[in-house]
C-alpha atoms as a PDB file:
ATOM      1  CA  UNK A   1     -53.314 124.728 -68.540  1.00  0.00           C
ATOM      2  CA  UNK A   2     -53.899 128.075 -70.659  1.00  0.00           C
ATOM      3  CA  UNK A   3     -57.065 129.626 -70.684  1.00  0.00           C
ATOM      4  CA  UNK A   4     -58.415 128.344 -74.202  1.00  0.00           C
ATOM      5  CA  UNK A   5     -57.590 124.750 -72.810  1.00  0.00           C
ATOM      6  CA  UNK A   6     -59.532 125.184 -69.798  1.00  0.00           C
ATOM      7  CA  UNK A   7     -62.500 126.570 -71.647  1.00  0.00           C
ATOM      8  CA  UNK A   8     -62.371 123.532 -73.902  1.00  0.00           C
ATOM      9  CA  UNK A   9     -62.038 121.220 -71.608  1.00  0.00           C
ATOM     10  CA  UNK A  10     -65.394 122.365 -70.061  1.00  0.00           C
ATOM     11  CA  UNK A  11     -67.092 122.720 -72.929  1.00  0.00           C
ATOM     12  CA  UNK A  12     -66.650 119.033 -73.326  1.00  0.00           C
ATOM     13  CA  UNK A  13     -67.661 118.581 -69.937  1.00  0.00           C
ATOM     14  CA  UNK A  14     -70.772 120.640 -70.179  1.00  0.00           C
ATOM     15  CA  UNK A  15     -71.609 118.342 -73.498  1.00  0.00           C
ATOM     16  CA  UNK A  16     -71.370 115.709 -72.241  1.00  0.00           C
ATOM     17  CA  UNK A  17     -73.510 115.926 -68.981  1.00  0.00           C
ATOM     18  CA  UNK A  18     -76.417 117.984 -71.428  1.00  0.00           C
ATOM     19  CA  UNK A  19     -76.480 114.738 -73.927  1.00  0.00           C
ATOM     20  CA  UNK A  20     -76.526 112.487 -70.427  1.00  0.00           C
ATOM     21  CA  UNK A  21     -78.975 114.659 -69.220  1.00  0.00           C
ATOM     22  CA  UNK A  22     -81.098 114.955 -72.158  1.00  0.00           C
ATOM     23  CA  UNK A  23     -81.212 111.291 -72.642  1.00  0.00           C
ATOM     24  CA  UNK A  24     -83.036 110.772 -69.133  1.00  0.00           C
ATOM     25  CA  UNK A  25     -85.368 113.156 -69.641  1.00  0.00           C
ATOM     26  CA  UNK A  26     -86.410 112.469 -72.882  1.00  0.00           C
ATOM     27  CA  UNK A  27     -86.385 108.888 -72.506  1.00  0.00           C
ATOM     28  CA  UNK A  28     -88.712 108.979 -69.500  1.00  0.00           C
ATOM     29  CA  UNK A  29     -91.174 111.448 -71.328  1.00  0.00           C
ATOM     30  CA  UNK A  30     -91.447 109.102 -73.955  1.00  0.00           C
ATOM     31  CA  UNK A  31     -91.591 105.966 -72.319  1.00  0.00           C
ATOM     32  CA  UNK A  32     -95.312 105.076 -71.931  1.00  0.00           C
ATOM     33  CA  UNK A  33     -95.434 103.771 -76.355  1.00  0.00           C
ATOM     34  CA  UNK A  34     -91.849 102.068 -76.510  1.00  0.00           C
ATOM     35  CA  UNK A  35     -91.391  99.643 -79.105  1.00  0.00           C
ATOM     36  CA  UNK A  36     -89.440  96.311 -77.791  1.00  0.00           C
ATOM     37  CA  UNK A  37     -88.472  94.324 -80.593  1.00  0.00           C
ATOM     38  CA  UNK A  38     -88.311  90.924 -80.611  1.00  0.00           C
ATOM     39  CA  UNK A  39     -85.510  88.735 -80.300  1.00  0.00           C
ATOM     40  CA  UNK A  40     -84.026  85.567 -79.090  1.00  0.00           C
ATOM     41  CA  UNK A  41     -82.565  85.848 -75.471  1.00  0.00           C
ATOM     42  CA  UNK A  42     -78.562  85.448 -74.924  1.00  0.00           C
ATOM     43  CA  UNK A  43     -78.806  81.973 -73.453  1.00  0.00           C
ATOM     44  CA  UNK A  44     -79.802  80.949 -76.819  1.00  0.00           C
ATOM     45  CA  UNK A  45     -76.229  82.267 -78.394  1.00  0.00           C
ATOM     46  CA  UNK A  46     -74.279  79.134 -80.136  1.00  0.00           C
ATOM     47  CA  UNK A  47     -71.958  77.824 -77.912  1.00  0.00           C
ATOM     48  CA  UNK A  48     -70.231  75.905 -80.996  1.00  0.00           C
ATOM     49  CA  UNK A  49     -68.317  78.439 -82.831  1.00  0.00           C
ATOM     50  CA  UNK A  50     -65.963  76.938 -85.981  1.00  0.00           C
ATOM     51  CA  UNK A  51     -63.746  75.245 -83.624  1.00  0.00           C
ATOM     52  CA  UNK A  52     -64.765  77.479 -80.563  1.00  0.00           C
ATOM     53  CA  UNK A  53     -66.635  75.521 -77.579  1.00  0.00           C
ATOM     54  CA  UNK A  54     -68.526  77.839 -74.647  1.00  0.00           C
ATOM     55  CA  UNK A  55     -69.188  77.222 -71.055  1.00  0.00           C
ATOM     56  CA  UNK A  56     -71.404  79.713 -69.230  1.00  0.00           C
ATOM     57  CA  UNK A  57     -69.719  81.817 -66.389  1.00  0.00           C
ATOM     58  CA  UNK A  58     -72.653  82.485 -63.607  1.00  0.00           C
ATOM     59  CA  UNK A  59     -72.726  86.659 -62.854  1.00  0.00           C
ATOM     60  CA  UNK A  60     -73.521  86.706 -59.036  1.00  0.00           C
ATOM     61  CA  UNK A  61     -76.415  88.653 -57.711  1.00  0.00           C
ATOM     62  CA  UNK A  62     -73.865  91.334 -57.014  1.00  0.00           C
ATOM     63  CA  UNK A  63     -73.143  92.182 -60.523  1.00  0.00           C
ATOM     64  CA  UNK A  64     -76.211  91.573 -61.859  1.00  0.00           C
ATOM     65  CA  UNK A  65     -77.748  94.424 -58.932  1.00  0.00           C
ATOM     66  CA  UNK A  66     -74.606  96.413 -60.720  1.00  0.00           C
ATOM     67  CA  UNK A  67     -76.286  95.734 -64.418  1.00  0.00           C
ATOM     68  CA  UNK A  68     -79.523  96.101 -64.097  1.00  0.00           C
ATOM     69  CA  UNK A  69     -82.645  95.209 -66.349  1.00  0.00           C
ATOM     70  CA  UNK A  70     -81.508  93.499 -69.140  1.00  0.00           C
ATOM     71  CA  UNK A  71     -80.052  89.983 -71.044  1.00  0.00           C
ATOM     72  CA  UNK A  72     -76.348  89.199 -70.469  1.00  0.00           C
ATOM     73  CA  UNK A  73     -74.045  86.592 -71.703  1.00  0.00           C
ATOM     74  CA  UNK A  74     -70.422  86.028 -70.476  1.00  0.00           C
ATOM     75  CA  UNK A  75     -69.433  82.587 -71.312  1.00  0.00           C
ATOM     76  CA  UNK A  76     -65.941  81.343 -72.133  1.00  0.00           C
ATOM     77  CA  UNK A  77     -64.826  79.321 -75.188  1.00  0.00           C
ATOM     78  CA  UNK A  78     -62.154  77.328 -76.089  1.00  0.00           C
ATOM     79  CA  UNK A  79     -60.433  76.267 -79.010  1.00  0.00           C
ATOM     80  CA  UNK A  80     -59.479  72.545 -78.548  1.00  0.00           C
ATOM     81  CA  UNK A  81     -56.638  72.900 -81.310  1.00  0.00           C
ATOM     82  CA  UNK A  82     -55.080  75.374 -79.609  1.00  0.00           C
ATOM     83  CA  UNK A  83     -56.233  75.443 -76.062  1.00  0.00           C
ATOM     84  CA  UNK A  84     -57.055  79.097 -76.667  1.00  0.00           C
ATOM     85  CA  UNK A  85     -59.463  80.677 -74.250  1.00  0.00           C
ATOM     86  CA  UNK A  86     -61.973  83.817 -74.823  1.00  0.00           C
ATOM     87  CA  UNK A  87     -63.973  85.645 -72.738  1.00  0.00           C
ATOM     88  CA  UNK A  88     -67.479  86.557 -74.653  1.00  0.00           C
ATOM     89  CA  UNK A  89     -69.327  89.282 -73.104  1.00  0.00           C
ATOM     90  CA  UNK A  90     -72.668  90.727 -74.350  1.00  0.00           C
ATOM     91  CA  UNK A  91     -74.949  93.010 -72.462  1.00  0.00           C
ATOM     92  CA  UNK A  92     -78.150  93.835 -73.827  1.00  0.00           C
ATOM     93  CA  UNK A  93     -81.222  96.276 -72.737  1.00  0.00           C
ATOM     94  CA  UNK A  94     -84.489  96.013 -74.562  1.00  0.00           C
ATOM     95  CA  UNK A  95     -84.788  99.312 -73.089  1.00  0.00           C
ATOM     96  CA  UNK A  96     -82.746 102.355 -71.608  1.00  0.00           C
ATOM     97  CA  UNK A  97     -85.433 104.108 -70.055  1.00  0.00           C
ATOM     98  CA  UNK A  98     -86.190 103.700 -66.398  1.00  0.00           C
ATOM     99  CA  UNK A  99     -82.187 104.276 -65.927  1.00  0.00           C
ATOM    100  CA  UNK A 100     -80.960 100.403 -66.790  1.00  0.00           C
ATOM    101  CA  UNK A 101     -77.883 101.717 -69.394  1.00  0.00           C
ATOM    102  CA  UNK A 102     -74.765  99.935 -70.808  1.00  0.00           C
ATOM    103  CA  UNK A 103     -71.842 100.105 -68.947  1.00  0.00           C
ATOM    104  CA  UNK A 104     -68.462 100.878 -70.074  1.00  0.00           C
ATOM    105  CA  UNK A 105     -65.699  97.962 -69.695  1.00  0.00           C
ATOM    106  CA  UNK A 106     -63.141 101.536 -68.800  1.00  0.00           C
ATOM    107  CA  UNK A 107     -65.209 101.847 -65.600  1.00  0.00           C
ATOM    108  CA  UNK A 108     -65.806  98.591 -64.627  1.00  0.00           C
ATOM    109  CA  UNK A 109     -62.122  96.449 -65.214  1.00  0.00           C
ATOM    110  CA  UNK A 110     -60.107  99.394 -63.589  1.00  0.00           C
ATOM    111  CA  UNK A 111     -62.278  98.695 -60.457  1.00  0.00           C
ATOM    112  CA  UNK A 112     -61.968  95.551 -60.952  1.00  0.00           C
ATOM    113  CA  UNK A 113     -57.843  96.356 -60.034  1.00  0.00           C
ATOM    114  CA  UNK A 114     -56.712  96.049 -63.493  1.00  0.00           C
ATOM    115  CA  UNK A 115     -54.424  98.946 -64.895  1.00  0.00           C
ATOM    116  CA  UNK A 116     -55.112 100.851 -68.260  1.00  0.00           C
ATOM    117  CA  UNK A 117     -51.513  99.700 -70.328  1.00  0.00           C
ATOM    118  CA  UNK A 118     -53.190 101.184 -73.874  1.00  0.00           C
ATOM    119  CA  UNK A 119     -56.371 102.380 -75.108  1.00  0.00           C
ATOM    120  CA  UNK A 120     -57.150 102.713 -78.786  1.00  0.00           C
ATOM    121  CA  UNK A 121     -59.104 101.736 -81.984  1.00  0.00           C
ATOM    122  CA  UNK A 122     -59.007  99.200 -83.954  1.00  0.00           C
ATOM    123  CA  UNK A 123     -60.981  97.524 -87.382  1.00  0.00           C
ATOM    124  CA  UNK A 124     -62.877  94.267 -87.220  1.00  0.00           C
ATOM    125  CA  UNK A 125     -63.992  93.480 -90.443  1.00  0.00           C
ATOM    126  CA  UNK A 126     -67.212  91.077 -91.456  1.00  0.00           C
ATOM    127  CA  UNK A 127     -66.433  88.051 -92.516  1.00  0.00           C
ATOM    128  CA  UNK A 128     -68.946  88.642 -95.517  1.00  0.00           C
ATOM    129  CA  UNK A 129     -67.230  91.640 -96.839  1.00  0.00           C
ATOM    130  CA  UNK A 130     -70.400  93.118 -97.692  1.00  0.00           C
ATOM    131  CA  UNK A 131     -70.706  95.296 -94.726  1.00  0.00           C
ATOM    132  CA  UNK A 132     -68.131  97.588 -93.386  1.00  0.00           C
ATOM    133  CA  UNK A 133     -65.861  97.014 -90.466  1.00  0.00           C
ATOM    134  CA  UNK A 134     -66.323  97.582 -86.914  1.00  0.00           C
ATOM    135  CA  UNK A 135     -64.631  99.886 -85.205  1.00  0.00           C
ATOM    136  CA  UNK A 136     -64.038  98.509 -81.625  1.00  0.00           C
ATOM    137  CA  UNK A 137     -62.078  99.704 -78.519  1.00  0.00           C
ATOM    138  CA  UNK A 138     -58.562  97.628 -78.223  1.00  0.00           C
ATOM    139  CA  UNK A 139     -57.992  97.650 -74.325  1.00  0.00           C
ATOM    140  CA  UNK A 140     -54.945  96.494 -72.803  1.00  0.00           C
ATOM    141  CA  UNK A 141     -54.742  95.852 -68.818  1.00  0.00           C
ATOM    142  CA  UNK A 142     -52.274  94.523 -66.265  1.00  0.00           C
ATOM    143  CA  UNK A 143     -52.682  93.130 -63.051  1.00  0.00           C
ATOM    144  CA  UNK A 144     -49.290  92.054 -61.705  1.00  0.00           C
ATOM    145  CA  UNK A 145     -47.794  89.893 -64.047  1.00  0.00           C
ATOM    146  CA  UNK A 146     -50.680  89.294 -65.698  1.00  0.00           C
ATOM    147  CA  UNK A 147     -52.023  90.860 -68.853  1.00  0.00           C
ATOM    148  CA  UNK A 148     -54.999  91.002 -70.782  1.00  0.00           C
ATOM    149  CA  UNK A 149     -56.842  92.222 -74.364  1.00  0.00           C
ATOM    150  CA  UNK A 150     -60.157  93.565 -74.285  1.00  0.00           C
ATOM    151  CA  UNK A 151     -61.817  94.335 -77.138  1.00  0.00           C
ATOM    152  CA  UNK A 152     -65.464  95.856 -77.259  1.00  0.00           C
ATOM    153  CA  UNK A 153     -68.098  97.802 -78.706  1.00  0.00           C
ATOM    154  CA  UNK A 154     -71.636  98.893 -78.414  1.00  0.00           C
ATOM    155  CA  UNK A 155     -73.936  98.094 -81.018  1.00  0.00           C
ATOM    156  CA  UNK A 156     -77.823  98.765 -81.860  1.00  0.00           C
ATOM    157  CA  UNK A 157     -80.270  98.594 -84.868  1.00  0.00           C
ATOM    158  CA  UNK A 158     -77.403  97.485 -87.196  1.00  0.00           C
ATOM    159  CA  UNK A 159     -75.238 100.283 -86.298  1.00  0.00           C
ATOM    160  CA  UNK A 160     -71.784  99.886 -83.777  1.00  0.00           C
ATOM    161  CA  UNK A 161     -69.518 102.588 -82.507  1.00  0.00           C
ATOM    162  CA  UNK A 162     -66.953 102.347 -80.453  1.00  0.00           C
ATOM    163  CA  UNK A 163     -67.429 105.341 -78.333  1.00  0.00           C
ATOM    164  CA  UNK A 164     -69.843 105.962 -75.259  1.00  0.00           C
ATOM    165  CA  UNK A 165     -71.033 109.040 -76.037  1.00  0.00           C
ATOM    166  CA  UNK A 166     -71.478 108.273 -79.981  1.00  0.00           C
ATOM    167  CA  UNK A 167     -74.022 105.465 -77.976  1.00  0.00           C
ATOM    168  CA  UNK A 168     -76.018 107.832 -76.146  1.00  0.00           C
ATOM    169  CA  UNK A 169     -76.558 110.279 -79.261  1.00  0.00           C
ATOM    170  CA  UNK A 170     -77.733 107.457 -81.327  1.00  0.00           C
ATOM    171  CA  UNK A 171     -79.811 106.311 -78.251  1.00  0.00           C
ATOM    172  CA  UNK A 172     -81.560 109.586 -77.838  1.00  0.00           C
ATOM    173  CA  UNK A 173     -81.984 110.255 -81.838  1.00  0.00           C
ATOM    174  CA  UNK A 174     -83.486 106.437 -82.116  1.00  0.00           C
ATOM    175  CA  UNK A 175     -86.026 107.280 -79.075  1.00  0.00           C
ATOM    176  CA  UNK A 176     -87.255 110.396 -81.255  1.00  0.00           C
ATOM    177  CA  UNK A 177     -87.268 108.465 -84.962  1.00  0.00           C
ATOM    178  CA  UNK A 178     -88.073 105.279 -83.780  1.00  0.00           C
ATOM    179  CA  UNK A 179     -89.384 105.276 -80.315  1.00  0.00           C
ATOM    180  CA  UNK A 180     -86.661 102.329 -79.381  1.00  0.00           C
ATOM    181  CA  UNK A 181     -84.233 102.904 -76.790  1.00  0.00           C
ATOM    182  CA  UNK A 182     -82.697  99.112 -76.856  1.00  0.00           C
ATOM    183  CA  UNK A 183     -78.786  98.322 -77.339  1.00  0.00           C
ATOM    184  CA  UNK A 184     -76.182  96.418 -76.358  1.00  0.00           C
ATOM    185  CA  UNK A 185     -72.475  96.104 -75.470  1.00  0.00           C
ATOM    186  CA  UNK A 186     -70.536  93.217 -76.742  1.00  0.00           C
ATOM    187  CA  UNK A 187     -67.065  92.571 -75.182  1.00  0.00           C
ATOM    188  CA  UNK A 188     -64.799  89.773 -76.151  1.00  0.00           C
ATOM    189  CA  UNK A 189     -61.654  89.409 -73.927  1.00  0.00           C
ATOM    190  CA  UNK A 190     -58.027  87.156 -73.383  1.00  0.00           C
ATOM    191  CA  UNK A 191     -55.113  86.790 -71.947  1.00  0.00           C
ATOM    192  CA  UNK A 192     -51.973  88.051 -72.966  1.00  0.00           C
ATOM    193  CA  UNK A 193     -49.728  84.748 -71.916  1.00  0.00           C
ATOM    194  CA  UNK A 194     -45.758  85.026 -71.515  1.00  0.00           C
ATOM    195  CA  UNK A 195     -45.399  82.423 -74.703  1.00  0.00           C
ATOM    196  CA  UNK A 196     -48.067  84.251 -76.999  1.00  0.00           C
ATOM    197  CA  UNK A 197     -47.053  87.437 -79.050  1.00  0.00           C
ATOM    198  CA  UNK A 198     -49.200  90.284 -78.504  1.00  0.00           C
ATOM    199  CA  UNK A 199     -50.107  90.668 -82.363  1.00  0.00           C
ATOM    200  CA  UNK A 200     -50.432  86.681 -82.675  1.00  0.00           C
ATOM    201  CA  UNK A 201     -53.057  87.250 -79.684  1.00  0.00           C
ATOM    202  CA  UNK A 202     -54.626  90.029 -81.754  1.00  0.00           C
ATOM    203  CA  UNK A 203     -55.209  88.243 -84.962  1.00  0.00           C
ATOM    204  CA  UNK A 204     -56.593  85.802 -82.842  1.00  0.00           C
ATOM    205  CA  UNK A 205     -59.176  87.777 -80.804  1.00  0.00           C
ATOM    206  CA  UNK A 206     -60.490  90.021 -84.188  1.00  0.00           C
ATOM    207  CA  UNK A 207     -60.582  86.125 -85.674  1.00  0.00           C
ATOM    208  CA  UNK A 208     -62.760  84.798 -82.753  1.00  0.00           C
ATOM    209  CA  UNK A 209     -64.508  88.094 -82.826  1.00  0.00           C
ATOM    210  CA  UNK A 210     -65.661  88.161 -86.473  1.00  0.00           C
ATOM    211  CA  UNK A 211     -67.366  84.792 -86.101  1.00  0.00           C
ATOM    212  CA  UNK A 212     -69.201  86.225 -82.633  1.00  0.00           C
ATOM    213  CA  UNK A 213     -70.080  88.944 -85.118  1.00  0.00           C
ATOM    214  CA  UNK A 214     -71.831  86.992 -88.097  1.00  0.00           C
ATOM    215  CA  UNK A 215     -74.320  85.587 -85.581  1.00  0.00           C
ATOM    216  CA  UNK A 216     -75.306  88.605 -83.246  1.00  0.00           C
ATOM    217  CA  UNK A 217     -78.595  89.780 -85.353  1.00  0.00           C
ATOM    218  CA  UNK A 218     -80.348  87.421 -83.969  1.00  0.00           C
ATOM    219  CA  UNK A 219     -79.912  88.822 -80.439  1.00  0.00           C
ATOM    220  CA  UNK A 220     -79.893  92.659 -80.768  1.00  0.00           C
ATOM    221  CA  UNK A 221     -82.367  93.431 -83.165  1.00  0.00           C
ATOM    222  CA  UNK A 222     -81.678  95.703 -86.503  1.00  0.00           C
END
């Protein structure tokens, strides 16, 4: 690595841990008048969805320690036309200020002993056309023989993004304009099976994932 590389590559660095760091702080100094907006809670999310049919998954009390102060879904539906499973995720934090933040799926599924196969972007469009897409994080995994499609993105006060960071700039300029630090993470996952295409698979996840979409204002607040 050449010297202008290095010194880029800790600039980023150095960015990174002054927006972390800034967040704490200024989140704690401010969080004695935080507006919590109201809401209805996860459990409340449909668990009919055009065809879709959900079963909640139970997070034990070692994932939940691992989460912290917030709302969380993770239920799995299934299409009974297809036999089509998906894994619904959503993580939610009225507020981000006593430490309690979203966690990124990158940390948590590698731990988990999947492997990283492909990481990119890719567009989820309403199914109203009147807004615009959503870009979300297309995450592929392996475990053995197995393989898996995660999709995700974080979302707050009508805005997504799929990047961490991008999160935690929009958490800290909220705090200051709005004096809300609440946001969520919405994840929507399935297998990859050895008699499914991978694109066929796709279509079918941003599919399932545009409905999920036209009914999460209820749940994380504008």
């Amino acid at each position: 690595m050449n010297a202008a590389n290095r010194i880029t590559t800790w600039t980023r660095f150095l960015v990174v841990w002054l927006v972390l760091g800034g967040t704490a702080l200024l989140l704690h100094a401010r969080s004695s008048f935080e507006l919590i907006p109201n809401r209805q809670a996860l459990g409340a999310f449909p668990r009919e969805l055009q065809g879709w049919t959900g079963k909640d998954l139970v997070l034990s009390s070692g994932v939940l320690q691992i989460l912290g102060q917030g709302d969380f879904l993770s239920r799995i539906y299934r299409n009974a036309a297809t036999s089509e499973t998906m894994d619904l995720f959503i993580a939610y934090y009225p507020s981000q200020r006593s430490g309690d933040t979203i966690h990124s799926p990158q940390n948590c599924l590698p731990g988990a002993g999947w492997t990283p196969l492909m990481n990119d972007h890719i567009q989820i469009p309403y199914s109203s056309g009147r807004e615009t897409a959503v870009t979300a994080n297309r995450y592929i995994l392996a475990k053995g023989m197995d393989r898996v499609l995660v999709l995700y993105w974080y979302q707050a006060h009508g805005r997504t993004t799929p990047s961490e960071y991008w999160a935690k700039f929009y958490l800290v300029r909220d705090a200051i304009a709005t004096n809300r630090s609440d946001g969520a993470m919405v994840r929507v996952s399935t297998e990859i099976s050895a008699a499914t295409e991978e694109p066929q698979t796709e279509n079918t996840t941003i599919e399932f994932s545009k409905i999920v979409l036209t009914k999460l204002d209820d749940f994380i607040p504008r």
